[in-house]
PDB file of N, CA and C in Angstrom:
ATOM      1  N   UNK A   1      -9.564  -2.911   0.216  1.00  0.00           N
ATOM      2  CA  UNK A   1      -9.704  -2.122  -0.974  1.00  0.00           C
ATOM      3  C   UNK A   1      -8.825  -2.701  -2.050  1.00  0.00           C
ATOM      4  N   UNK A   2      -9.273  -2.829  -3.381  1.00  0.00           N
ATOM      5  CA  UNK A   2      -8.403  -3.078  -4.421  1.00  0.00           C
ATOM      6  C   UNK A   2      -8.362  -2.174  -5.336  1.00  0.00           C
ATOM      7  N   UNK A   3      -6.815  -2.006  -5.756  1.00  0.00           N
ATOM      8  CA  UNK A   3      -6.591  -0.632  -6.925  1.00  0.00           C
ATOM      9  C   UNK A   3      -6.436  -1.174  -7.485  1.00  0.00           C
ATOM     10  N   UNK A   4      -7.143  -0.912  -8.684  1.00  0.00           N
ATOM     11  CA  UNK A   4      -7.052  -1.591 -10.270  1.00  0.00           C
ATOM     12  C   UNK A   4      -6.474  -0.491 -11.241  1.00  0.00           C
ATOM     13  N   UNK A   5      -5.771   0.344 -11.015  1.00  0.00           N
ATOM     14  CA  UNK A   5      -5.903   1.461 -12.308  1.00  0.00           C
ATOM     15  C   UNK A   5      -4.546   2.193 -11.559  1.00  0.00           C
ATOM     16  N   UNK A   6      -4.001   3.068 -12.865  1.00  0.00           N
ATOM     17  CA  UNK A   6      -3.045   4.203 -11.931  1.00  0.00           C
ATOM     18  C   UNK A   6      -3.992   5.485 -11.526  1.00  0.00           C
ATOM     19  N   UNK A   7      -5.113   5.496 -11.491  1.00  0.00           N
ATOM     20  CA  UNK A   7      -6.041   6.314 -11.674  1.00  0.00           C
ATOM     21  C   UNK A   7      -6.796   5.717 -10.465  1.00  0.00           C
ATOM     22  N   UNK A   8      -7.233   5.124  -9.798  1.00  0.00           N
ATOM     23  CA  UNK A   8      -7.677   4.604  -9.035  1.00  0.00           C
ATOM     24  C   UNK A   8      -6.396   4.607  -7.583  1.00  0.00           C
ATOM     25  N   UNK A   9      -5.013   4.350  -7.812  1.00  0.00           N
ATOM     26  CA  UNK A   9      -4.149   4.348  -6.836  1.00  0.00           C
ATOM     27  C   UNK A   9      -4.233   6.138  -6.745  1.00  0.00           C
ATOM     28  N   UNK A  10      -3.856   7.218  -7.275  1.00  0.00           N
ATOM     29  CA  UNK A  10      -4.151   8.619  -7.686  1.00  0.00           C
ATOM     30  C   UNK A  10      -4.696   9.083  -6.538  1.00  0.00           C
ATOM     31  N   UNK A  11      -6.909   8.141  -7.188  1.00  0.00           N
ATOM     32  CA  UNK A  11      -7.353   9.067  -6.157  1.00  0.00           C
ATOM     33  C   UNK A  11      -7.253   8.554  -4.525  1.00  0.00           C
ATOM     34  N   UNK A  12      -6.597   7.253  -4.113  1.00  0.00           N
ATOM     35  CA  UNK A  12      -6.533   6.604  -3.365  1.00  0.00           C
ATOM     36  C   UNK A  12      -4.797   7.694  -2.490  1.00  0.00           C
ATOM     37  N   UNK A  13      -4.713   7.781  -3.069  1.00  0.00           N
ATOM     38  CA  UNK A  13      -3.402   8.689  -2.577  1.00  0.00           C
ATOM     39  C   UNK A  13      -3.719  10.290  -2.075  1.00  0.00           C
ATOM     40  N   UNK A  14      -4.434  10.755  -3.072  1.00  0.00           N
ATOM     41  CA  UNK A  14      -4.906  12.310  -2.764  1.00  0.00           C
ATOM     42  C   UNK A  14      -6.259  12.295  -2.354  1.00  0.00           C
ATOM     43  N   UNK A  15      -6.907  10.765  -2.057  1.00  0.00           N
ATOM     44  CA  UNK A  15      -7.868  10.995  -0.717  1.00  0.00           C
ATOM     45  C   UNK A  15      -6.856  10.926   0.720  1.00  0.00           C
ATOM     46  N   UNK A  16      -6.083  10.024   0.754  1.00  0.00           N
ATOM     47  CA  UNK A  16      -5.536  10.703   2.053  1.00  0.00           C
ATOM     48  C   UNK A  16      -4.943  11.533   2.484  1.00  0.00           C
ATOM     49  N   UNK A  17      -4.277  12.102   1.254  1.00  0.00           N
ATOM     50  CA  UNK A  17      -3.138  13.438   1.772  1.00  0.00           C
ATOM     51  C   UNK A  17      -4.230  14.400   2.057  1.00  0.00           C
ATOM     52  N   UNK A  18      -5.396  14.337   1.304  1.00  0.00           N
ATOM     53  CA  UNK A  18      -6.215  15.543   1.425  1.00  0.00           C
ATOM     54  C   UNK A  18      -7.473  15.352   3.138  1.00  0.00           C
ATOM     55  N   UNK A  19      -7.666  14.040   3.604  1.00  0.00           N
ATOM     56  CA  UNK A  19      -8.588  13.438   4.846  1.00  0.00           C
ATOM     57  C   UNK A  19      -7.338  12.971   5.687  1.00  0.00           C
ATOM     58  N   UNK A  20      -6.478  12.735   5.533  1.00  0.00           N
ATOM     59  CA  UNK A  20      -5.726  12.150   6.796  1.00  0.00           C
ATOM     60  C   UNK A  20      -4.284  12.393   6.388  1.00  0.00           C
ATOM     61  N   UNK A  21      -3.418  14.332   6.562  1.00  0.00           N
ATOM     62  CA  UNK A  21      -2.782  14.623   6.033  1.00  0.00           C
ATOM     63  C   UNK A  21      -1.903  14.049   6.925  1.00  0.00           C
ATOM     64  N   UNK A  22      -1.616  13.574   7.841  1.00  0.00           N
ATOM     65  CA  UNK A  22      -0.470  13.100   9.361  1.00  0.00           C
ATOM     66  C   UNK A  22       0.077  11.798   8.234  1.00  0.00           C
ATOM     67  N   UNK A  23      -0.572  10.711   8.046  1.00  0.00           N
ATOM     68  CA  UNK A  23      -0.279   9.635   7.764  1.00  0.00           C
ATOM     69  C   UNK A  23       0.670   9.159   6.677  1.00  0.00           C
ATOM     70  N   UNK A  24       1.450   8.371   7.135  1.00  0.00           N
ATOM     71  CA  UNK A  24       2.663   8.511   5.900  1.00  0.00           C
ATOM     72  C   UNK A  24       2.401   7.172   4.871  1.00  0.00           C
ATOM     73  N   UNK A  25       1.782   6.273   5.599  1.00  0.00           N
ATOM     74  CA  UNK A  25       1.218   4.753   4.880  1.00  0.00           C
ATOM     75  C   UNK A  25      -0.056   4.781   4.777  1.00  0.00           C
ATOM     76  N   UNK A  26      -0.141   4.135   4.025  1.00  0.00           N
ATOM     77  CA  UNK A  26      -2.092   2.971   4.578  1.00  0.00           C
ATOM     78  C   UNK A  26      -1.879   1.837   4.333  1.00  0.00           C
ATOM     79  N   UNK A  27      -2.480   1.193   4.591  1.00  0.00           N
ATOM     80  CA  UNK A  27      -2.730  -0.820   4.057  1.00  0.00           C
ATOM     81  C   UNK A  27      -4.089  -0.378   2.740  1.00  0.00           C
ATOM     82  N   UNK A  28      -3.254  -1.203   2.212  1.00  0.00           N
ATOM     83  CA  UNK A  28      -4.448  -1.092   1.098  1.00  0.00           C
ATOM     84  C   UNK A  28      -4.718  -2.178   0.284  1.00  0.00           C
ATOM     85  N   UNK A  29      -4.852  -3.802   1.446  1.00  0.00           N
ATOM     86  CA  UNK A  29      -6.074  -5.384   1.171  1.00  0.00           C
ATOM     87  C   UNK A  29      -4.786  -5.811   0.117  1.00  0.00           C
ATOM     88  N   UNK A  30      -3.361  -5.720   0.532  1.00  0.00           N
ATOM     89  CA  UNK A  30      -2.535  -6.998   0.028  1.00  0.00           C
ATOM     90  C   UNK A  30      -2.226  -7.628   0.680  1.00  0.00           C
ATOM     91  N   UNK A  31      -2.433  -8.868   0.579  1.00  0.00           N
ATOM     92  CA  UNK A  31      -1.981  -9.867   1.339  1.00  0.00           C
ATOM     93  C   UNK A  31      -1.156 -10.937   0.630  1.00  0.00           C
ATOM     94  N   UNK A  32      -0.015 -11.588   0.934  1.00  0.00           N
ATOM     95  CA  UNK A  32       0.887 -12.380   0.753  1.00  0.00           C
ATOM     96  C   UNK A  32       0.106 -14.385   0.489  1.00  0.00           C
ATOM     97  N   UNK A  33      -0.035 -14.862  -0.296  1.00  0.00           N
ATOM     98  CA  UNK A  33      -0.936 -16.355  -0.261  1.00  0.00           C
ATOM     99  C   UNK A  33       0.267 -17.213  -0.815  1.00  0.00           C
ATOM    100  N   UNK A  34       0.918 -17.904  -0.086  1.00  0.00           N
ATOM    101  CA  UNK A  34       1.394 -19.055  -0.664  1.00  0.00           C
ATOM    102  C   UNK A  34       2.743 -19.226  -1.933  1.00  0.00           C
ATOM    103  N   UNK A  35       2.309 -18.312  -2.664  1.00  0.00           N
ATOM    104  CA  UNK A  35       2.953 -17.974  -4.227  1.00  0.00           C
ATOM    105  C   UNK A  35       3.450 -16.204  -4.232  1.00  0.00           C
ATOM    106  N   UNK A  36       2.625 -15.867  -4.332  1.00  0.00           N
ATOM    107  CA  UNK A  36       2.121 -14.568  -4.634  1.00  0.00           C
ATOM    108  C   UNK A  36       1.631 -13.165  -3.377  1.00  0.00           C
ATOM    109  N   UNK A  37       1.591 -12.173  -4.178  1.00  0.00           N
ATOM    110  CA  UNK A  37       0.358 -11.068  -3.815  1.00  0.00           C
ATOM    111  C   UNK A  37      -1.068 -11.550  -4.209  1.00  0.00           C
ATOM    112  N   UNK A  38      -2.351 -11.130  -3.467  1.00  0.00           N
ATOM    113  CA  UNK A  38      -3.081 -11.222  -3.864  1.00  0.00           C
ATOM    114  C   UNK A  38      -4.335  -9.824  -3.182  1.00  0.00           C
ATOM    115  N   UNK A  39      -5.228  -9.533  -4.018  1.00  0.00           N
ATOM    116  CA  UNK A  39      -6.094  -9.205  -2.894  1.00  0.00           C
ATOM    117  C   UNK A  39      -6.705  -9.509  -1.416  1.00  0.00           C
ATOM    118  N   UNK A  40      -7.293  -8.632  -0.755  1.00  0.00           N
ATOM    119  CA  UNK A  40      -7.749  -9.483   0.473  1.00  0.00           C
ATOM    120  C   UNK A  40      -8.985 -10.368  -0.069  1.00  0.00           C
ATOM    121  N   UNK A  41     -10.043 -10.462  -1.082  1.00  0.00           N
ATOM    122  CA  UNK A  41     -10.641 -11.369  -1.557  1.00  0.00           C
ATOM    123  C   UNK A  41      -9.661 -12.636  -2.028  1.00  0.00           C
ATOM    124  N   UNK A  42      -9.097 -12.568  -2.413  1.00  0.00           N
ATOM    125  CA  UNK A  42      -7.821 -13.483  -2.980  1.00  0.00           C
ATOM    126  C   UNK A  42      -7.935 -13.324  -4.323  1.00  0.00           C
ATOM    127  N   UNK A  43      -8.470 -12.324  -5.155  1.00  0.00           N
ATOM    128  CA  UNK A  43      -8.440 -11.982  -6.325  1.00  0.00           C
ATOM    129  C   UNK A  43      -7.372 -11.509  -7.197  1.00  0.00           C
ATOM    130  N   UNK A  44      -6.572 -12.039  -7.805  1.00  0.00           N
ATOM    131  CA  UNK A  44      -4.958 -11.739  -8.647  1.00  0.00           C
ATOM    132  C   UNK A  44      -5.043 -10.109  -8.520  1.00  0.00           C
ATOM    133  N   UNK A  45      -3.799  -9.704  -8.413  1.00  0.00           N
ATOM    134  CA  UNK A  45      -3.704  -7.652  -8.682  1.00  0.00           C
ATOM    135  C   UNK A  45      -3.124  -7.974 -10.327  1.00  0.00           C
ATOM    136  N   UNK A  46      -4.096  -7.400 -10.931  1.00  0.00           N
ATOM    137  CA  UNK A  46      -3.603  -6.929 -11.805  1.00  0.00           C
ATOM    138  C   UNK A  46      -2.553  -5.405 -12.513  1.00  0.00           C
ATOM    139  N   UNK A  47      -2.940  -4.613 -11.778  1.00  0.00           N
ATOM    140  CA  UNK A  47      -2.420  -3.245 -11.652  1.00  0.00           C
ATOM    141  C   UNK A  47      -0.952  -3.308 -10.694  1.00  0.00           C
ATOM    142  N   UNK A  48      -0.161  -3.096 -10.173  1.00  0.00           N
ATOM    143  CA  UNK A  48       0.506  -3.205 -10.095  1.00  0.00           C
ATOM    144  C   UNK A  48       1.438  -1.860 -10.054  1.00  0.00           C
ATOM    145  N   UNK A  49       1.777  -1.175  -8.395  1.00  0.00           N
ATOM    146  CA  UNK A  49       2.622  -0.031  -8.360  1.00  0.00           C
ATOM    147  C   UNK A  49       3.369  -0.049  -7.149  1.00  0.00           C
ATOM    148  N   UNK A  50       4.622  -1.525  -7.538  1.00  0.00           N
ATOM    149  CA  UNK A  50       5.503  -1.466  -6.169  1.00  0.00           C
ATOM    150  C   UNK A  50       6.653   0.161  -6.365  1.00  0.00           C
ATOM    151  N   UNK A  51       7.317  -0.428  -5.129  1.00  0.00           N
ATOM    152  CA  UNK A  51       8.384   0.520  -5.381  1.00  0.00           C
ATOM    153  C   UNK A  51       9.204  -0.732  -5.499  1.00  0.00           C
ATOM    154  N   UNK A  52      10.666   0.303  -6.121  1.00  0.00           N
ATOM    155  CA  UNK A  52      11.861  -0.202  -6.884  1.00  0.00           C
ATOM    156  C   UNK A  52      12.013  -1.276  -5.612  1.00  0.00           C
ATOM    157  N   UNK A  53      12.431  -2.530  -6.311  1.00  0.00           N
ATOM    158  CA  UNK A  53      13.202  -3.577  -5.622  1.00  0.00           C
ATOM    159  C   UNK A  53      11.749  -4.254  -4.260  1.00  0.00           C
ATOM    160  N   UNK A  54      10.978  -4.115  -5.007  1.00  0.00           N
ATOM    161  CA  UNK A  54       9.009  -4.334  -4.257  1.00  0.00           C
ATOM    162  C   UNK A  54       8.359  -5.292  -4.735  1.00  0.00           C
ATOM    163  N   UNK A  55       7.893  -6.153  -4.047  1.00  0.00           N
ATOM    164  CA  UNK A  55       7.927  -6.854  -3.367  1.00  0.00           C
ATOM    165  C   UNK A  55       9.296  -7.356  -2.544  1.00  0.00           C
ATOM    166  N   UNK A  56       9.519  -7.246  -1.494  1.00  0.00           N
ATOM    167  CA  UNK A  56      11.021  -8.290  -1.384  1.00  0.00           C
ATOM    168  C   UNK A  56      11.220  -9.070  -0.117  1.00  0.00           C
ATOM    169  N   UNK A  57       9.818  -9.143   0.548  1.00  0.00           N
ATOM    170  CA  UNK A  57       9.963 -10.023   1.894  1.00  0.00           C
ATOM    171  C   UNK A  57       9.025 -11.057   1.574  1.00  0.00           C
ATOM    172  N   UNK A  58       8.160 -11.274   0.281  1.00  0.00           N
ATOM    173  CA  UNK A  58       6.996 -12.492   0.197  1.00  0.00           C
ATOM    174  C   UNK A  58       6.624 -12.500   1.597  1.00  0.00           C
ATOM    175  N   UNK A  59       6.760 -14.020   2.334  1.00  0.00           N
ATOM    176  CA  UNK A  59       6.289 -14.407   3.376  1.00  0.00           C
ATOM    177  C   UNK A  59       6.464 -14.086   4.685  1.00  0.00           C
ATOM    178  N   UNK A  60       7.641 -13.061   4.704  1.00  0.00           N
ATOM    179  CA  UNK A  60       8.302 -12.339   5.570  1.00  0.00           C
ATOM    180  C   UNK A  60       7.945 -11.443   5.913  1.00  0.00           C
ATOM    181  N   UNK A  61       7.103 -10.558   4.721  1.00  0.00           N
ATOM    182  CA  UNK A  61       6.719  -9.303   4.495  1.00  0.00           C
ATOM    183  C   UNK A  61       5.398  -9.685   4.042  1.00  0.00           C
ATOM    184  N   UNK A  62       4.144 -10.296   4.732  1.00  0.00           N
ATOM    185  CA  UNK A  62       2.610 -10.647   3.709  1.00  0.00           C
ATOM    186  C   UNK A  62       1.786  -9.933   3.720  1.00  0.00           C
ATOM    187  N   UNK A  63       2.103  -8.395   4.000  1.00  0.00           N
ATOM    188  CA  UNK A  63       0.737  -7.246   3.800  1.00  0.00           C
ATOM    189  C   UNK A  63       1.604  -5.953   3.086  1.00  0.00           C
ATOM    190  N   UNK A  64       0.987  -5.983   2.418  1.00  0.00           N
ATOM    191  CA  UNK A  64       0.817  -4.263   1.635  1.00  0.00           C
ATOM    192  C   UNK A  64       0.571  -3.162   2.167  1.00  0.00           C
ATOM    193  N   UNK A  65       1.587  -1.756   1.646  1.00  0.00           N
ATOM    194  CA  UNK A  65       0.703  -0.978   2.221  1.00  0.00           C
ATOM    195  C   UNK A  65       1.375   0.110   1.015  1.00  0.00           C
ATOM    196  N   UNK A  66       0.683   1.387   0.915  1.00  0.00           N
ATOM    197  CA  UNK A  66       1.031   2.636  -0.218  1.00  0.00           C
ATOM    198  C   UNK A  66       1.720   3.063   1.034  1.00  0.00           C
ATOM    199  N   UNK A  67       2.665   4.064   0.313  1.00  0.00           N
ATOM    200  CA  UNK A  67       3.651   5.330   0.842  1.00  0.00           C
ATOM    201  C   UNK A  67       3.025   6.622   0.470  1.00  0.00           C
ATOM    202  N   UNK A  68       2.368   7.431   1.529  1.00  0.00           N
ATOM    203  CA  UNK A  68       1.591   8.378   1.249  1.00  0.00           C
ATOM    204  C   UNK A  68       2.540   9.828   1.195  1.00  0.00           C
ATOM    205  N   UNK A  69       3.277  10.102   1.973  1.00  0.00           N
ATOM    206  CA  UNK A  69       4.201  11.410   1.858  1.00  0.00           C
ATOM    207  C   UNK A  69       4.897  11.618   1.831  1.00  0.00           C
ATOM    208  N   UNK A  70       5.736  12.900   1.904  1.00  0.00           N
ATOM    209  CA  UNK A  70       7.534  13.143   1.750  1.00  0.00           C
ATOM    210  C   UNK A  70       8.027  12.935   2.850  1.00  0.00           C
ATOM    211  N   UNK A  71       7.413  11.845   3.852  1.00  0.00           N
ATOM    212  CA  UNK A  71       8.273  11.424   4.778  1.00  0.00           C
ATOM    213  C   UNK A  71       9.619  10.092   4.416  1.00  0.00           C
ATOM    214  N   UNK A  72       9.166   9.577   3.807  1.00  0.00           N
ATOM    215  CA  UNK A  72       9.912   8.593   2.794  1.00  0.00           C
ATOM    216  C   UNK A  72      11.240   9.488   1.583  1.00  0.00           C
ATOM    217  N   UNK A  73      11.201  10.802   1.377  1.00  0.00           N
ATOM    218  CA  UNK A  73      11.884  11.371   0.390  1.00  0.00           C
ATOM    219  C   UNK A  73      13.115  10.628   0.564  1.00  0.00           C
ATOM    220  N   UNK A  74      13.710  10.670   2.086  1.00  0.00           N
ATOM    221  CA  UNK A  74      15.128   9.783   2.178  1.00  0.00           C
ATOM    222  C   UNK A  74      15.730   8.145   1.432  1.00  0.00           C
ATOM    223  N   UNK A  75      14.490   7.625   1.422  1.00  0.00           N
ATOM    224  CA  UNK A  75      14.798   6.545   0.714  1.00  0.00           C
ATOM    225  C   UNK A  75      14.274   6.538  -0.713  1.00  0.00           C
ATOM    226  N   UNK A  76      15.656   6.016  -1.537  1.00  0.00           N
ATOM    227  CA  UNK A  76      15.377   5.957  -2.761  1.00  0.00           C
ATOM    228  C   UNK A  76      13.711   5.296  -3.460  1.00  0.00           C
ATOM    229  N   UNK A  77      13.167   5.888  -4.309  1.00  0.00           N
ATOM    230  CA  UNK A  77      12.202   5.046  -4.898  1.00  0.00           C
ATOM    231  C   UNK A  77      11.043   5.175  -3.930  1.00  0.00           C
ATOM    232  N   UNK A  78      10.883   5.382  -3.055  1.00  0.00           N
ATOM    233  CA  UNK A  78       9.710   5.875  -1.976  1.00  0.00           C
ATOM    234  C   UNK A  78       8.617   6.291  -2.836  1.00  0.00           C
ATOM    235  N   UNK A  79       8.244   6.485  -3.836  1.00  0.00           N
ATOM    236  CA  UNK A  79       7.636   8.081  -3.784  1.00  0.00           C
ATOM    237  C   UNK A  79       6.284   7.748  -3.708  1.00  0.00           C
ATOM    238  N   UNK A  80       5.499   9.034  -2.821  1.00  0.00           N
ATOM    239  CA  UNK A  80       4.197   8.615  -2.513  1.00  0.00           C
ATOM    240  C   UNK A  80       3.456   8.214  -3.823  1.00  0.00           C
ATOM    241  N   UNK A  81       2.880   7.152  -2.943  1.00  0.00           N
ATOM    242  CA  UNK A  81       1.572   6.071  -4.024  1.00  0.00           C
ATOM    243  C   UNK A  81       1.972   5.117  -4.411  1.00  0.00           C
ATOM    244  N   UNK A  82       3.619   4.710  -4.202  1.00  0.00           N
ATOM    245  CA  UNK A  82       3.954   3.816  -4.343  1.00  0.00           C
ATOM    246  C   UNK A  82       3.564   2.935  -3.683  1.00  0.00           C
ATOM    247  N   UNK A  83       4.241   1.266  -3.764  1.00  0.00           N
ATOM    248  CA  UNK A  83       3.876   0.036  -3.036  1.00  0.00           C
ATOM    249  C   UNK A  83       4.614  -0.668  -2.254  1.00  0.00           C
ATOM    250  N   UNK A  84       4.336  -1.205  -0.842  1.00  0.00           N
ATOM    251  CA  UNK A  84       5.689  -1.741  -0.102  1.00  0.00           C
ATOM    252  C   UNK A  84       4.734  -3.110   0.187  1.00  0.00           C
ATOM    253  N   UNK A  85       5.670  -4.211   0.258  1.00  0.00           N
ATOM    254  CA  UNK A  85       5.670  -5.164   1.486  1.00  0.00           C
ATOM    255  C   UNK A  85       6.041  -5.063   2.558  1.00  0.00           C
ATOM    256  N   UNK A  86       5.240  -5.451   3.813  1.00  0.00           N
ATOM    257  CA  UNK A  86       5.450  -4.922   4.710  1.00  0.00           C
ATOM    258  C   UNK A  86       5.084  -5.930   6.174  1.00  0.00           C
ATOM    259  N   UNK A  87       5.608  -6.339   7.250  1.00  0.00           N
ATOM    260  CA  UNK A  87       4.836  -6.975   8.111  1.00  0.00           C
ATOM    261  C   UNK A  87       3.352  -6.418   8.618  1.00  0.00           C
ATOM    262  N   UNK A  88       2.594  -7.171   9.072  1.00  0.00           N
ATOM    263  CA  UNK A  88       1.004  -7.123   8.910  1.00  0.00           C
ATOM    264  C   UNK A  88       1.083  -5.932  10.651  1.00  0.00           C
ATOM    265  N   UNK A  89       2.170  -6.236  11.250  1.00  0.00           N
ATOM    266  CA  UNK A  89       2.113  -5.366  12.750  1.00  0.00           C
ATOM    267  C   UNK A  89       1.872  -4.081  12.372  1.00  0.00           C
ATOM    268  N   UNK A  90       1.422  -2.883  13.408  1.00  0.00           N
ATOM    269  CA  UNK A  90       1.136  -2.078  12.855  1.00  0.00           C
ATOM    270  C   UNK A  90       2.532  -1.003  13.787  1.00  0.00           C
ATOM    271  N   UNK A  91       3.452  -0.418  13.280  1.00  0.00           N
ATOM    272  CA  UNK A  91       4.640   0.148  14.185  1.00  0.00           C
ATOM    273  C   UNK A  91       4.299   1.862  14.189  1.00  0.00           C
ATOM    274  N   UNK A  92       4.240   1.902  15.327  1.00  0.00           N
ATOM    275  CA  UNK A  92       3.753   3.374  15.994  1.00  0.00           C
ATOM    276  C   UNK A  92       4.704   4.289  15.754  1.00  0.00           C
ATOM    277  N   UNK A  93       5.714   3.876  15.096  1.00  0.00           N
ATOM    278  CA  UNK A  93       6.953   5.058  14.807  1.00  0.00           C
ATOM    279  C   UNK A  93       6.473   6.058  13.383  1.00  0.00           C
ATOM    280  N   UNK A  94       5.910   4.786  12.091  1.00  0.00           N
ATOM    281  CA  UNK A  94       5.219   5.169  10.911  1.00  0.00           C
ATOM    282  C   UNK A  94       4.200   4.941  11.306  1.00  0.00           C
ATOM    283  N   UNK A  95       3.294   6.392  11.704  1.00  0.00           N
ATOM    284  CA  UNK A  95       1.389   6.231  11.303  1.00  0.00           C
ATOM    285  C   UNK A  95       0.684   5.595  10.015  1.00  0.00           C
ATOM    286  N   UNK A  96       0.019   4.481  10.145  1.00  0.00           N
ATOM    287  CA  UNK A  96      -0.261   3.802   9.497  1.00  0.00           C
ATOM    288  C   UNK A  96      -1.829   3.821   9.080  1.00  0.00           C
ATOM    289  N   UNK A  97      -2.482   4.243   7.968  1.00  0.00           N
ATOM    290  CA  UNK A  97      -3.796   4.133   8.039  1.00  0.00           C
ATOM    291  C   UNK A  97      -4.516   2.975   7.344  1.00  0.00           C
ATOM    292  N   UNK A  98      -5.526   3.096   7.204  1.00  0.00           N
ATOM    293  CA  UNK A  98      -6.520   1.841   6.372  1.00  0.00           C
ATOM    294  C   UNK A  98      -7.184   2.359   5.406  1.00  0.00           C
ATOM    295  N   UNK A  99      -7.557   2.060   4.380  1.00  0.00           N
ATOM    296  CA  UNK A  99      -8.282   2.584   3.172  1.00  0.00           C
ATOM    297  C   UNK A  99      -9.543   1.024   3.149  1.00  0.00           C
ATOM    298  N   UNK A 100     -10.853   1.814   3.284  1.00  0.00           N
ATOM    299  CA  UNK A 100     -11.700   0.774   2.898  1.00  0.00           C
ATOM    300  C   UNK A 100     -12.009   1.388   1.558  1.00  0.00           C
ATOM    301  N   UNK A 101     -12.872   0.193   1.110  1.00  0.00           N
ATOM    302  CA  UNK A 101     -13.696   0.337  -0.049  1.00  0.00           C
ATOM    303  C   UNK A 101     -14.962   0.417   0.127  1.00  0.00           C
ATOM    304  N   UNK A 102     -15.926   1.073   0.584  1.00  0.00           N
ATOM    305  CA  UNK A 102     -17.733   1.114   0.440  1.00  0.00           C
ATOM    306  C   UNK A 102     -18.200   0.894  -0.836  1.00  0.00           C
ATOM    307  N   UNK A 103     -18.920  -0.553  -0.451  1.00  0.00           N
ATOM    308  CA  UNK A 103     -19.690  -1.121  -1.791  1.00  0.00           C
ATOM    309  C   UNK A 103     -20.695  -0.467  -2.212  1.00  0.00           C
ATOM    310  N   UNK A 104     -21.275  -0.166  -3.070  1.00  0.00           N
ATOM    311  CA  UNK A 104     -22.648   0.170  -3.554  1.00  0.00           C
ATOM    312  C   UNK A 104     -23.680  -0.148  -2.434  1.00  0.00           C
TER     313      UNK A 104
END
């Protein structure tokens, strides 16, 4: 999935709190290339909603994911809908979901 808009991350946020209220993340098609973030097409993000001090693992950290709830309140800058880098593993401690995109 790619968010292009703060309006688009929005409804991407209050579709899951409202379909998959457990989940505190999702992946949402960033991936880490060489330089940069990019989409999972490899298409530049233009939009853009890390959290404070976000991006900060590049190659260390090469998948994306939003912060969906007030499980994060403890750490500064969390706040749901925000953006993390993150390793691509998926850790069973934070429930982690997926956001597709259905094409036309």
């Amino acid at each position: 999935m790619k968010i292009n808009s703060a309006e688009e991350n929005e409804f991407v946020l209050n579709l899951v709190k409202k379909d998959a209220p457990s989940l505190k993340q999702v992946w949402i098609g960033l991936r880490w290339y060489s330089n940069n973030f990019y989409w999972y097409d490899t298409s530049v993000v233009g939009y853009k909603n890390w959290a404070p001090n976000e991006p900060s693992g590049k190659a260390n950290e090469p998948c994306g994911h939003m912060y969906i709830g007030e499980y994060f309140k403890s750490l500064p800058g969390r706040a749901a809908g925000s953006w993390n880098d993150v390793g691509c593993q998926a850790n069973p401690i934070w429930p982690n979901g997926i956001v597709c995109e259905r094409l036309p």
